[in-house]
PDB file of N, CA and C in Angstrom:
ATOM      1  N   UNK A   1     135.642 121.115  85.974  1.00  0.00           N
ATOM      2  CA  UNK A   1     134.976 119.891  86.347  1.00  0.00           C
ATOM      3  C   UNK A   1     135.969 118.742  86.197  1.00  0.00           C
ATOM      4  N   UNK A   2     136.120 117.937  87.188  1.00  0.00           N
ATOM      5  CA  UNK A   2     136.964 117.465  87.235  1.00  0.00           C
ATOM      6  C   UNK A   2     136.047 115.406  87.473  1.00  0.00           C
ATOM      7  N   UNK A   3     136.246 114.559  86.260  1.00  0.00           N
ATOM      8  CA  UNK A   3     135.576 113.193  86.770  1.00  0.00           C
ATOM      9  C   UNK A   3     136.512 112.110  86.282  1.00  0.00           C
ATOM     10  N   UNK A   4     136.207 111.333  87.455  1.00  0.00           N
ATOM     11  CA  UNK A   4     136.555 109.747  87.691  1.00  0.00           C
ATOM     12  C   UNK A   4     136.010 108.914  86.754  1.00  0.00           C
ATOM     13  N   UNK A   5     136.901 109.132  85.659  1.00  0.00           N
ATOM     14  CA  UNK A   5     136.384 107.932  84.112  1.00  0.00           C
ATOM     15  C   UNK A   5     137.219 106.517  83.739  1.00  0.00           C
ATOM     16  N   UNK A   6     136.907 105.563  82.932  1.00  0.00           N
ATOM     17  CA  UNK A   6     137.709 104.530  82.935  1.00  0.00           C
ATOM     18  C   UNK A   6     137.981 105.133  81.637  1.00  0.00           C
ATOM     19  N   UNK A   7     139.464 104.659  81.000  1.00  0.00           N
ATOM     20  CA  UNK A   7     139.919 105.289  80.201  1.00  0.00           C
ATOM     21  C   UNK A   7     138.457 104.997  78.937  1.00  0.00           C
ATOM     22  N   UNK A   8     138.155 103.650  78.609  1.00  0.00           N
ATOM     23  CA  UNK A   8     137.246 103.458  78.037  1.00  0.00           C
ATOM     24  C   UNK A   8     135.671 104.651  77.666  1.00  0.00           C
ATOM     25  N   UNK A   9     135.364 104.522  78.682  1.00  0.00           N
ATOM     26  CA  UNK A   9     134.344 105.612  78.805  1.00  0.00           C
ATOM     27  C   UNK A   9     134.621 107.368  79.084  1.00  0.00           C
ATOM     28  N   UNK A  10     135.756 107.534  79.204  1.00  0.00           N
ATOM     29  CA  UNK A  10     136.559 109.065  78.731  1.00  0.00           C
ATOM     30  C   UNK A  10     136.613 108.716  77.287  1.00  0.00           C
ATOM     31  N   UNK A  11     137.179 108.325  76.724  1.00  0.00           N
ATOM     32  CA  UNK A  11     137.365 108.172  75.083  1.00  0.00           C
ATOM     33  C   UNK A  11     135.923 108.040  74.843  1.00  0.00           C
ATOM     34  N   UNK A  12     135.098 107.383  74.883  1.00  0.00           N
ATOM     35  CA  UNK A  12     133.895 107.530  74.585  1.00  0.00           C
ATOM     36  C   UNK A  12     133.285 108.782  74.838  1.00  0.00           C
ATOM     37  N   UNK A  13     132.862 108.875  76.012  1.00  0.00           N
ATOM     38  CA  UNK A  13     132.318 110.386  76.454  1.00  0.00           C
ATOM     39  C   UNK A  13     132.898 111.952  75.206  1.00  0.00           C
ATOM     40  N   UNK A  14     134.282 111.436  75.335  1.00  0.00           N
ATOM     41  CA  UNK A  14     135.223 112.798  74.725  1.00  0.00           C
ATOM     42  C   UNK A  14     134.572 112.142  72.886  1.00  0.00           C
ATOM     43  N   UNK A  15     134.207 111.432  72.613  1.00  0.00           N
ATOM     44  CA  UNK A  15     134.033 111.323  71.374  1.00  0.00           C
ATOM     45  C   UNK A  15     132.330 111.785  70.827  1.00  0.00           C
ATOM     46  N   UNK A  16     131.799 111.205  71.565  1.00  0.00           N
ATOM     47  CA  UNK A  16     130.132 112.178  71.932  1.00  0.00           C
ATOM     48  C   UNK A  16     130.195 113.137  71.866  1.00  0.00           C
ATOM     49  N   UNK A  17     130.885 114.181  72.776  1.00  0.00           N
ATOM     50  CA  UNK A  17     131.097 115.400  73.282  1.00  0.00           C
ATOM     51  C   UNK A  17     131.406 116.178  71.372  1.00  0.00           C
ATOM     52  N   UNK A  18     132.798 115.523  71.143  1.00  0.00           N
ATOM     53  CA  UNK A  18     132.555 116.221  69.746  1.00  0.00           C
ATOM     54  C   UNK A  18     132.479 115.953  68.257  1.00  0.00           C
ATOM     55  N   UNK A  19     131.476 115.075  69.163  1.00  0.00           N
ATOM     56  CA  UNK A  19     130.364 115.067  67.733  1.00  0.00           C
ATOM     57  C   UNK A  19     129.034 115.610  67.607  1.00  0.00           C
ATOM     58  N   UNK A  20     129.158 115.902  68.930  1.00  0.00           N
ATOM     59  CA  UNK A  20     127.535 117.092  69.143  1.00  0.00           C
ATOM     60  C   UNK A  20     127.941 118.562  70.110  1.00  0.00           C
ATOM     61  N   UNK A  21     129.457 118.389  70.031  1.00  0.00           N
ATOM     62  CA  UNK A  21     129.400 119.890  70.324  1.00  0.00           C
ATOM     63  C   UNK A  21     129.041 121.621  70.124  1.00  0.00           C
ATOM     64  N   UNK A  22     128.367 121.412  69.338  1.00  0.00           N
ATOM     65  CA  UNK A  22     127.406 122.535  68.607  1.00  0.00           C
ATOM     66  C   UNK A  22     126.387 122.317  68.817  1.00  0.00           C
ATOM     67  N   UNK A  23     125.609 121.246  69.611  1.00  0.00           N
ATOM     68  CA  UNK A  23     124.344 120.724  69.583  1.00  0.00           C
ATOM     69  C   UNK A  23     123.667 120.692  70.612  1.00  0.00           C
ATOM     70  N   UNK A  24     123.386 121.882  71.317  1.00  0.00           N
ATOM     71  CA  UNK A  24     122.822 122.351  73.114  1.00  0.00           C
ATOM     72  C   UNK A  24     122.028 121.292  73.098  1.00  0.00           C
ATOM     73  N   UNK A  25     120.924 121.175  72.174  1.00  0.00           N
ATOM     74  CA  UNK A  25     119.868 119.938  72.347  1.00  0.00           C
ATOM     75  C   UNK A  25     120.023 118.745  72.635  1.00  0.00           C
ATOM     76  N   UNK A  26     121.075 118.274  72.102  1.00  0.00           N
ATOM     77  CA  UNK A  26     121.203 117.194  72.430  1.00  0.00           C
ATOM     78  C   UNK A  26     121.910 116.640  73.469  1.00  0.00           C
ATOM     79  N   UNK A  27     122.457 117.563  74.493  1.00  0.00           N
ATOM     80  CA  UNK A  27     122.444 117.769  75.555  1.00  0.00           C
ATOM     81  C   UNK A  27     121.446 118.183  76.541  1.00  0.00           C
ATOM     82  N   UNK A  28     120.638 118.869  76.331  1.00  0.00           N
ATOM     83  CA  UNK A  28     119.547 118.832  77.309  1.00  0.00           C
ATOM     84  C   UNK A  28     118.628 117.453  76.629  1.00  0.00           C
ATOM     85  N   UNK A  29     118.270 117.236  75.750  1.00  0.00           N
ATOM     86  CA  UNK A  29     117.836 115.882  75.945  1.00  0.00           C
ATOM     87  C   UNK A  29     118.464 114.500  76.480  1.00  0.00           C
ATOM     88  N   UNK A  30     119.429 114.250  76.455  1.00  0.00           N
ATOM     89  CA  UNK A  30     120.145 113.665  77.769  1.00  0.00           C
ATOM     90  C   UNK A  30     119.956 113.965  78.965  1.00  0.00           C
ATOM     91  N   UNK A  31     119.965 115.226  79.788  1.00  0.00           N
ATOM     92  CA  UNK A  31     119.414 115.662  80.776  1.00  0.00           C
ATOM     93  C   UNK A  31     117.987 115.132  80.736  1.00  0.00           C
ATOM     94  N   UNK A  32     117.182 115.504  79.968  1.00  0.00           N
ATOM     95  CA  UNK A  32     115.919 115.193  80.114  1.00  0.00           C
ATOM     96  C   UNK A  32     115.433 113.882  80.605  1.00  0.00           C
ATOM     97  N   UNK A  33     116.164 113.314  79.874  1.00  0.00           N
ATOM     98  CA  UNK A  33     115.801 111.655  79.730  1.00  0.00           C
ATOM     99  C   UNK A  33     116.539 111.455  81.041  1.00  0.00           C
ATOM    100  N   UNK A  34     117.059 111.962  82.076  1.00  0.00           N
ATOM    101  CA  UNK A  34     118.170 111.282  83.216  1.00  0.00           C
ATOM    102  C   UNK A  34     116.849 111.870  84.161  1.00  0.00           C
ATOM    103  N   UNK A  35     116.719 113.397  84.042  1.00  0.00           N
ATOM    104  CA  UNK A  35     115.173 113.609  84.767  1.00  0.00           C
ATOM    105  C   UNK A  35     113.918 112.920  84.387  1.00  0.00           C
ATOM    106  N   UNK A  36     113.447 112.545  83.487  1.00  0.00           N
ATOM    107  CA  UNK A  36     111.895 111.123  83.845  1.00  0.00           C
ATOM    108  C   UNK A  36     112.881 110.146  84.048  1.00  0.00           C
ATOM    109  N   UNK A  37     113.426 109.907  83.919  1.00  0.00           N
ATOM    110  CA  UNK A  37     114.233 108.361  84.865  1.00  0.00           C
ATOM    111  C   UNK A  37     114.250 108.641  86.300  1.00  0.00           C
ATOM    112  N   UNK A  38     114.254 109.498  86.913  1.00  0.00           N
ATOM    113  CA  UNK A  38     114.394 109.914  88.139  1.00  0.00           C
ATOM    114  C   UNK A  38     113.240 109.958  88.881  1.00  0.00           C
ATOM    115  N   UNK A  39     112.351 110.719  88.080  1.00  0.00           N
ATOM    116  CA  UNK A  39     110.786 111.169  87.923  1.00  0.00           C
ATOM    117  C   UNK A  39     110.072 109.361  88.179  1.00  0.00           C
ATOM    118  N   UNK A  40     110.286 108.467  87.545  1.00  0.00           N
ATOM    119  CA  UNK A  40     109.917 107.414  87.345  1.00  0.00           C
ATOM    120  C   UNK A  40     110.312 106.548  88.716  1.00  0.00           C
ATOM    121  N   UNK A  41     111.735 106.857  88.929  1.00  0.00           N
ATOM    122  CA  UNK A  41     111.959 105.689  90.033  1.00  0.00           C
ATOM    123  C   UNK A  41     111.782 106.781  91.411  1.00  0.00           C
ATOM    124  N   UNK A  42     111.262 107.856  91.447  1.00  0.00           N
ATOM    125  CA  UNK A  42     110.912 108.754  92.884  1.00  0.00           C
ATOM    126  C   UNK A  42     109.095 108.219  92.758  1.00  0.00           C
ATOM    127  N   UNK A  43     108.641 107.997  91.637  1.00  0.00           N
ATOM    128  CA  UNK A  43     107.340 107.473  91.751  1.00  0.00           C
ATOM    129  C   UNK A  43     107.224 106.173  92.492  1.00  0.00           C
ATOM    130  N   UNK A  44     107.979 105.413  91.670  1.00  0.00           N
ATOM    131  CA  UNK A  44     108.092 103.548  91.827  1.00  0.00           C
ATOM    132  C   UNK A  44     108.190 103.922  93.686  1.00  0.00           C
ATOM    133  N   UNK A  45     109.414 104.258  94.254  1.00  0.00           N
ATOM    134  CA  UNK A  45     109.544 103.811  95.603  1.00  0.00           C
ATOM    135  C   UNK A  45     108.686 104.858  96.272  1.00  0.00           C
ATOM    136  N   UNK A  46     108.170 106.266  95.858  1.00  0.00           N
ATOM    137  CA  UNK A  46     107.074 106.302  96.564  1.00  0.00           C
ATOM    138  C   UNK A  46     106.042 105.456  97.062  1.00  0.00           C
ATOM    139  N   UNK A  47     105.694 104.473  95.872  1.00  0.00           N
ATOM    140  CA  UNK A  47     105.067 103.391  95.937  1.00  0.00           C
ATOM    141  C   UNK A  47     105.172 102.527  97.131  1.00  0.00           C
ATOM    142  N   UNK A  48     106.304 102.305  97.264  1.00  0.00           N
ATOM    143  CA  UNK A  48     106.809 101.148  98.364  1.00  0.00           C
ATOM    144  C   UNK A  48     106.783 101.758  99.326  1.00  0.00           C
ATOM    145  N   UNK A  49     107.056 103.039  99.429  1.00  0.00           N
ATOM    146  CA  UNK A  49     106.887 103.305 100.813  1.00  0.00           C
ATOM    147  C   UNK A  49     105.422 103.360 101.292  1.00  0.00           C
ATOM    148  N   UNK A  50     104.797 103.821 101.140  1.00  0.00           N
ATOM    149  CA  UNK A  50     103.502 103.871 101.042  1.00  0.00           C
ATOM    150  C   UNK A  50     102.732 102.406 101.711  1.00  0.00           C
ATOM    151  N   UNK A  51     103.391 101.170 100.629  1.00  0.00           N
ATOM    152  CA  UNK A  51     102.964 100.055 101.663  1.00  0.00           C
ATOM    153  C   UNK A  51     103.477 100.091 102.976  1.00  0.00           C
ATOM    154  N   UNK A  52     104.720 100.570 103.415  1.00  0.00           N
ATOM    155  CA  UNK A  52     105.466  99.903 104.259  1.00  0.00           C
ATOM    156  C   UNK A  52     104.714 101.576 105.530  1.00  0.00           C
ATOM    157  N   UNK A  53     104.428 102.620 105.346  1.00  0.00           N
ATOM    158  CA  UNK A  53     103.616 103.283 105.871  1.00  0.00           C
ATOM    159  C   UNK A  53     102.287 102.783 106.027  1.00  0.00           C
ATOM    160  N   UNK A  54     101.678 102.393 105.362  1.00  0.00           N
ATOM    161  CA  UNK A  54     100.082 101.724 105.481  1.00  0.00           C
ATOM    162  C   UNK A  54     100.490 100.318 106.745  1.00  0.00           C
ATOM    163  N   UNK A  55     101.163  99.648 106.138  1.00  0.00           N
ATOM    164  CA  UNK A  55     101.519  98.381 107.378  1.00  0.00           C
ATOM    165  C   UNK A  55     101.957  98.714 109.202  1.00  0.00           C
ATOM    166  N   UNK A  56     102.660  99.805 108.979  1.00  0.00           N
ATOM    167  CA  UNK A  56     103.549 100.376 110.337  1.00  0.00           C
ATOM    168  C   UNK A  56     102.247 101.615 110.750  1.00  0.00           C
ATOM    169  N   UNK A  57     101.443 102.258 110.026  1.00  0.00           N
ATOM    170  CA  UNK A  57     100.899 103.405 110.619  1.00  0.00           C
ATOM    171  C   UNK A  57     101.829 104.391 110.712  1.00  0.00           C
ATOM    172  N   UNK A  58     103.094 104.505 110.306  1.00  0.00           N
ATOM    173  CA  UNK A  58     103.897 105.554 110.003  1.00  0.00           C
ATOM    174  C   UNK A  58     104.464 106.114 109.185  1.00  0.00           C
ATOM    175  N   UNK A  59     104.237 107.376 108.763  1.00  0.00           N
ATOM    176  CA  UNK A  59     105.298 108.372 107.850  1.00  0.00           C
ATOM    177  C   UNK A  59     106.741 107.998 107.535  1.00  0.00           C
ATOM    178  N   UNK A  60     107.376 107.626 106.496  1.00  0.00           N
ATOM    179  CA  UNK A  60     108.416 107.287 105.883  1.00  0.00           C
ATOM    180  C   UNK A  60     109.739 108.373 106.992  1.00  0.00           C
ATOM    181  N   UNK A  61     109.607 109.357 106.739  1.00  0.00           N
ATOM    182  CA  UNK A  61     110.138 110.117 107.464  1.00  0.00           C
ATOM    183  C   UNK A  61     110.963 109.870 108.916  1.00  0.00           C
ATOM    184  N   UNK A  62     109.582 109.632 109.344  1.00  0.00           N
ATOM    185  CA  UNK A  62     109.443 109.701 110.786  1.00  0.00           C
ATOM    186  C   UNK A  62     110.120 108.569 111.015  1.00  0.00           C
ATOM    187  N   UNK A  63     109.747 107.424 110.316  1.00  0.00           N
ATOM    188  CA  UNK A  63     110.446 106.011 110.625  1.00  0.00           C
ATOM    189  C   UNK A  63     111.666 106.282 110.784  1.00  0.00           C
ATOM    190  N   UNK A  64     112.303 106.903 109.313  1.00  0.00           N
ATOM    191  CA  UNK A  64     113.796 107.161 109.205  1.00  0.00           C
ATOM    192  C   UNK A  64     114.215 107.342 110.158  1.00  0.00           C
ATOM    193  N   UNK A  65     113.691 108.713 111.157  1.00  0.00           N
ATOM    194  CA  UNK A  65     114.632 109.477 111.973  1.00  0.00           C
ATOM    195  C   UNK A  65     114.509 108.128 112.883  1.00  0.00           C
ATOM    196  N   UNK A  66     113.527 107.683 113.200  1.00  0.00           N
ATOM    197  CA  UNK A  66     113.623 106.893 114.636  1.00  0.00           C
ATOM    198  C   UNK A  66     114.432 105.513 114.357  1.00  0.00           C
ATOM    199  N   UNK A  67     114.323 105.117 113.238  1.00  0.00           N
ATOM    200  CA  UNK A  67     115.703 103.519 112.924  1.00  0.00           C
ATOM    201  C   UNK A  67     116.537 104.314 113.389  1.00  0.00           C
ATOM    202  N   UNK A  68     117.071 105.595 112.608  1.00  0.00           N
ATOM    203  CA  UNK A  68     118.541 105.778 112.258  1.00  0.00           C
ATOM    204  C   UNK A  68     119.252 106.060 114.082  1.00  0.00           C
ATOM    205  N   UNK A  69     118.030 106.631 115.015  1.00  0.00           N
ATOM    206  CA  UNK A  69     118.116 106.868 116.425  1.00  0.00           C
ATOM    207  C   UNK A  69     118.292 105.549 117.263  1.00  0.00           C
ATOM    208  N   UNK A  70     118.073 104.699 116.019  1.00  0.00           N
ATOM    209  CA  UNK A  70     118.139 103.191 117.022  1.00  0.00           C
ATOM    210  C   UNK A  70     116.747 102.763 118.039  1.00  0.00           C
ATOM    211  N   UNK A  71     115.783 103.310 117.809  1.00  0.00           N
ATOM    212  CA  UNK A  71     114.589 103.707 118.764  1.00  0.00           C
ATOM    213  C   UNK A  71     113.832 102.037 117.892  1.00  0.00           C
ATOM    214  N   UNK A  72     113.736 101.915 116.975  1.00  0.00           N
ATOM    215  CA  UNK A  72     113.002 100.535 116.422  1.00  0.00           C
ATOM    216  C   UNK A  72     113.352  99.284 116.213  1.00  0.00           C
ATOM    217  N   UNK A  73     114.628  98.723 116.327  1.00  0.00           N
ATOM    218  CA  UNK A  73     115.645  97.779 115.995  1.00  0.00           C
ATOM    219  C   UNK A  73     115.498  97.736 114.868  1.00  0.00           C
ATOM    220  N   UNK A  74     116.053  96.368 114.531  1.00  0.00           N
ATOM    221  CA  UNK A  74     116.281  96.044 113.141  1.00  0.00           C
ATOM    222  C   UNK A  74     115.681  95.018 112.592  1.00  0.00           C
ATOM    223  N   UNK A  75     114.432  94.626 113.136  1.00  0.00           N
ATOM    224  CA  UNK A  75     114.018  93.958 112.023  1.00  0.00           C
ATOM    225  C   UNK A  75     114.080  93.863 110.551  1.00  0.00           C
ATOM    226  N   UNK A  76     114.026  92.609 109.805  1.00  0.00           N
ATOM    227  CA  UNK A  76     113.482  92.576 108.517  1.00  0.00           C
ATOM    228  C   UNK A  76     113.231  93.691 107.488  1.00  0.00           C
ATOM    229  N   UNK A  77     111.898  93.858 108.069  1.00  0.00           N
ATOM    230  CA  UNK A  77     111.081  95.112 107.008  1.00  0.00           C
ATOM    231  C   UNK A  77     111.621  96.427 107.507  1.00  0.00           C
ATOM    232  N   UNK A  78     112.649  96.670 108.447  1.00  0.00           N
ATOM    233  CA  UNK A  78     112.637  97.771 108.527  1.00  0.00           C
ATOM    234  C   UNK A  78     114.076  97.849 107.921  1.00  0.00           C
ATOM    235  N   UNK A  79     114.566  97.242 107.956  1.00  0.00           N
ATOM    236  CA  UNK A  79     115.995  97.228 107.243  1.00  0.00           C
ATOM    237  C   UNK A  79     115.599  97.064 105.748  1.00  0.00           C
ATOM    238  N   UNK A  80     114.854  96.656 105.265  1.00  0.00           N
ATOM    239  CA  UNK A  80     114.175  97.122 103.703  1.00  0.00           C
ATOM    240  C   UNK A  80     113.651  98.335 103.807  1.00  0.00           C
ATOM    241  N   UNK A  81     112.798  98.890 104.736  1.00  0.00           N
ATOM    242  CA  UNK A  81     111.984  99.615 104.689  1.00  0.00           C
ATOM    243  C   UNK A  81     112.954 101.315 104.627  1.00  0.00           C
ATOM    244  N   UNK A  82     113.832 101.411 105.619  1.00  0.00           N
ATOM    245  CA  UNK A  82     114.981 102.208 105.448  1.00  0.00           C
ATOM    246  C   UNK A  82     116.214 102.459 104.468  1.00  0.00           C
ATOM    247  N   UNK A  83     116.694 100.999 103.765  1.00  0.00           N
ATOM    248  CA  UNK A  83     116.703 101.544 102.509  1.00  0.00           C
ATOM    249  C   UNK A  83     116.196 101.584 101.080  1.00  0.00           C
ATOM    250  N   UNK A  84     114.800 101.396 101.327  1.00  0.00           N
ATOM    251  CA  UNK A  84     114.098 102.051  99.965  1.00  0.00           C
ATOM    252  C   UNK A  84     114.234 103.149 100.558  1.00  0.00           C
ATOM    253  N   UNK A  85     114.043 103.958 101.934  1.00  0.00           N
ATOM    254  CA  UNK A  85     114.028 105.660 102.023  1.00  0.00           C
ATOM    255  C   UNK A  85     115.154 106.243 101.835  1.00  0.00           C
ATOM    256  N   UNK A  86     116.430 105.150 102.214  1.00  0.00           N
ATOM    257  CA  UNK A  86     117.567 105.865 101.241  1.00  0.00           C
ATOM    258  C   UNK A  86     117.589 106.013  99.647  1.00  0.00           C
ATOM    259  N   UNK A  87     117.424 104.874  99.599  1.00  0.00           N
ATOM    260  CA  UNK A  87     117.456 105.279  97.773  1.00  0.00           C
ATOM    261  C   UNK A  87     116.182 106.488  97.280  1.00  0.00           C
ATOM    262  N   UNK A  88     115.114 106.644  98.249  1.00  0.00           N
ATOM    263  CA  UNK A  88     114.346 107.786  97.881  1.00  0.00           C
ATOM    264  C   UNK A  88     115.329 108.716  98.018  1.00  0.00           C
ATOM    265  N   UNK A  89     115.963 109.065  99.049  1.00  0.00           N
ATOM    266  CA  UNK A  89     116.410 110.305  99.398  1.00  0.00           C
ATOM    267  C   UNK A  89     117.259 110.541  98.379  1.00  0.00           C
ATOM    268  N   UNK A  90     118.376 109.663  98.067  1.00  0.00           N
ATOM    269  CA  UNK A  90     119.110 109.417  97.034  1.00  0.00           C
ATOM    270  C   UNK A  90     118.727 110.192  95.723  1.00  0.00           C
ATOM    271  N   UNK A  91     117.583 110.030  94.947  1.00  0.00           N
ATOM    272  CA  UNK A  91     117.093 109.856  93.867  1.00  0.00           C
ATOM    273  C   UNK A  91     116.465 111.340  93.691  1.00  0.00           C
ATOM    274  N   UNK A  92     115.738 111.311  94.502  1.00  0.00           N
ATOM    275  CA  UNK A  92     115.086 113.071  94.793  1.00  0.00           C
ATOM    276  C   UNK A  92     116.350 114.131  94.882  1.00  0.00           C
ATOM    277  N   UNK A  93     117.210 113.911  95.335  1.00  0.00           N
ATOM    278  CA  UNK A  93     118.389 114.778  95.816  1.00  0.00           C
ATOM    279  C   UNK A  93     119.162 114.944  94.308  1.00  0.00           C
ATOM    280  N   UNK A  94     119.082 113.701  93.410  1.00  0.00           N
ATOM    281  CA  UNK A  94     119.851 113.878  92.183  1.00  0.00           C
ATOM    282  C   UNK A  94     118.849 114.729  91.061  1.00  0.00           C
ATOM    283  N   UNK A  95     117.250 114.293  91.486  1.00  0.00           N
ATOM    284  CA  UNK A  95     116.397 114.915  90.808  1.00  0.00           C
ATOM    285  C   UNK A  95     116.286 116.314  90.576  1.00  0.00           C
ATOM    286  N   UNK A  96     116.221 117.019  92.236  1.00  0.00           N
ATOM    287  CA  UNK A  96     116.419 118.368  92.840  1.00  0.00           C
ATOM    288  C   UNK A  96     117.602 118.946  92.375  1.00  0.00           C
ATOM    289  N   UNK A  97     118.666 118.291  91.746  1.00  0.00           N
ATOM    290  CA  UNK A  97     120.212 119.333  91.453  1.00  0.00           C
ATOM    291  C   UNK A  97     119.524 119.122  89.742  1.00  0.00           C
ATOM    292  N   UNK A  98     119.112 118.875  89.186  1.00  0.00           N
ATOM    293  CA  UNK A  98     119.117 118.450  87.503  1.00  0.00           C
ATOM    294  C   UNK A  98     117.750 119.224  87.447  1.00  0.00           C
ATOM    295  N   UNK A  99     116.677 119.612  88.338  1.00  0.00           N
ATOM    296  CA  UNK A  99     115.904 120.332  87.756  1.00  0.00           C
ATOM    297  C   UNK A  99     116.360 122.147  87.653  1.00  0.00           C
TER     298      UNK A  99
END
């Protein structure tokens, strides 16, 4: 595994690492806590989408494909509205590798 650290937060990280390196738990509770954070903000912008589906009469989805096709322009709300569905997609996708 190979990551992009500032020297700061490598020395940190590497100093965590062994001081709980015997300590599986406290590693999956880090995990844990990164999954309901995830859990939490895939709720929150469910949320938003939801308005922005109730207002348009359309599926989050569906919108996507048709902005990203250029088929809706660019208004306003849809240029919000497309990326809260990125940051959904975003968020679910980090959720889906950590479960």
């Amino acid at each position: 595994m190979k990551l992009e650290l500032s020297k700061k937060t490598e020395k940190r990280l590497k100093k965590l690492i062994s001081l709980h390196q015997n300590d599986e738990s406290f590693f999956n509770r880090i995990i844990d806590a990164q999954i309901d954070e995830l859990k939490r903000s895939v709720l929150s912008i469910k949320y938003d989408l939801k308005e922005f589906e109730k207002k348009y009469n359309k599926d989050s989805q569906l919108f996507y494909k048709e902005f990203m096709e250029g088929k809706l322009g660019d208004n306003n709300d849809y240029m919000i509205w497309s990326g809260i569905y990125e940051m959904f997609l975003r968020d679910k996708e980090k959720l889906d590798k950590l479960q």
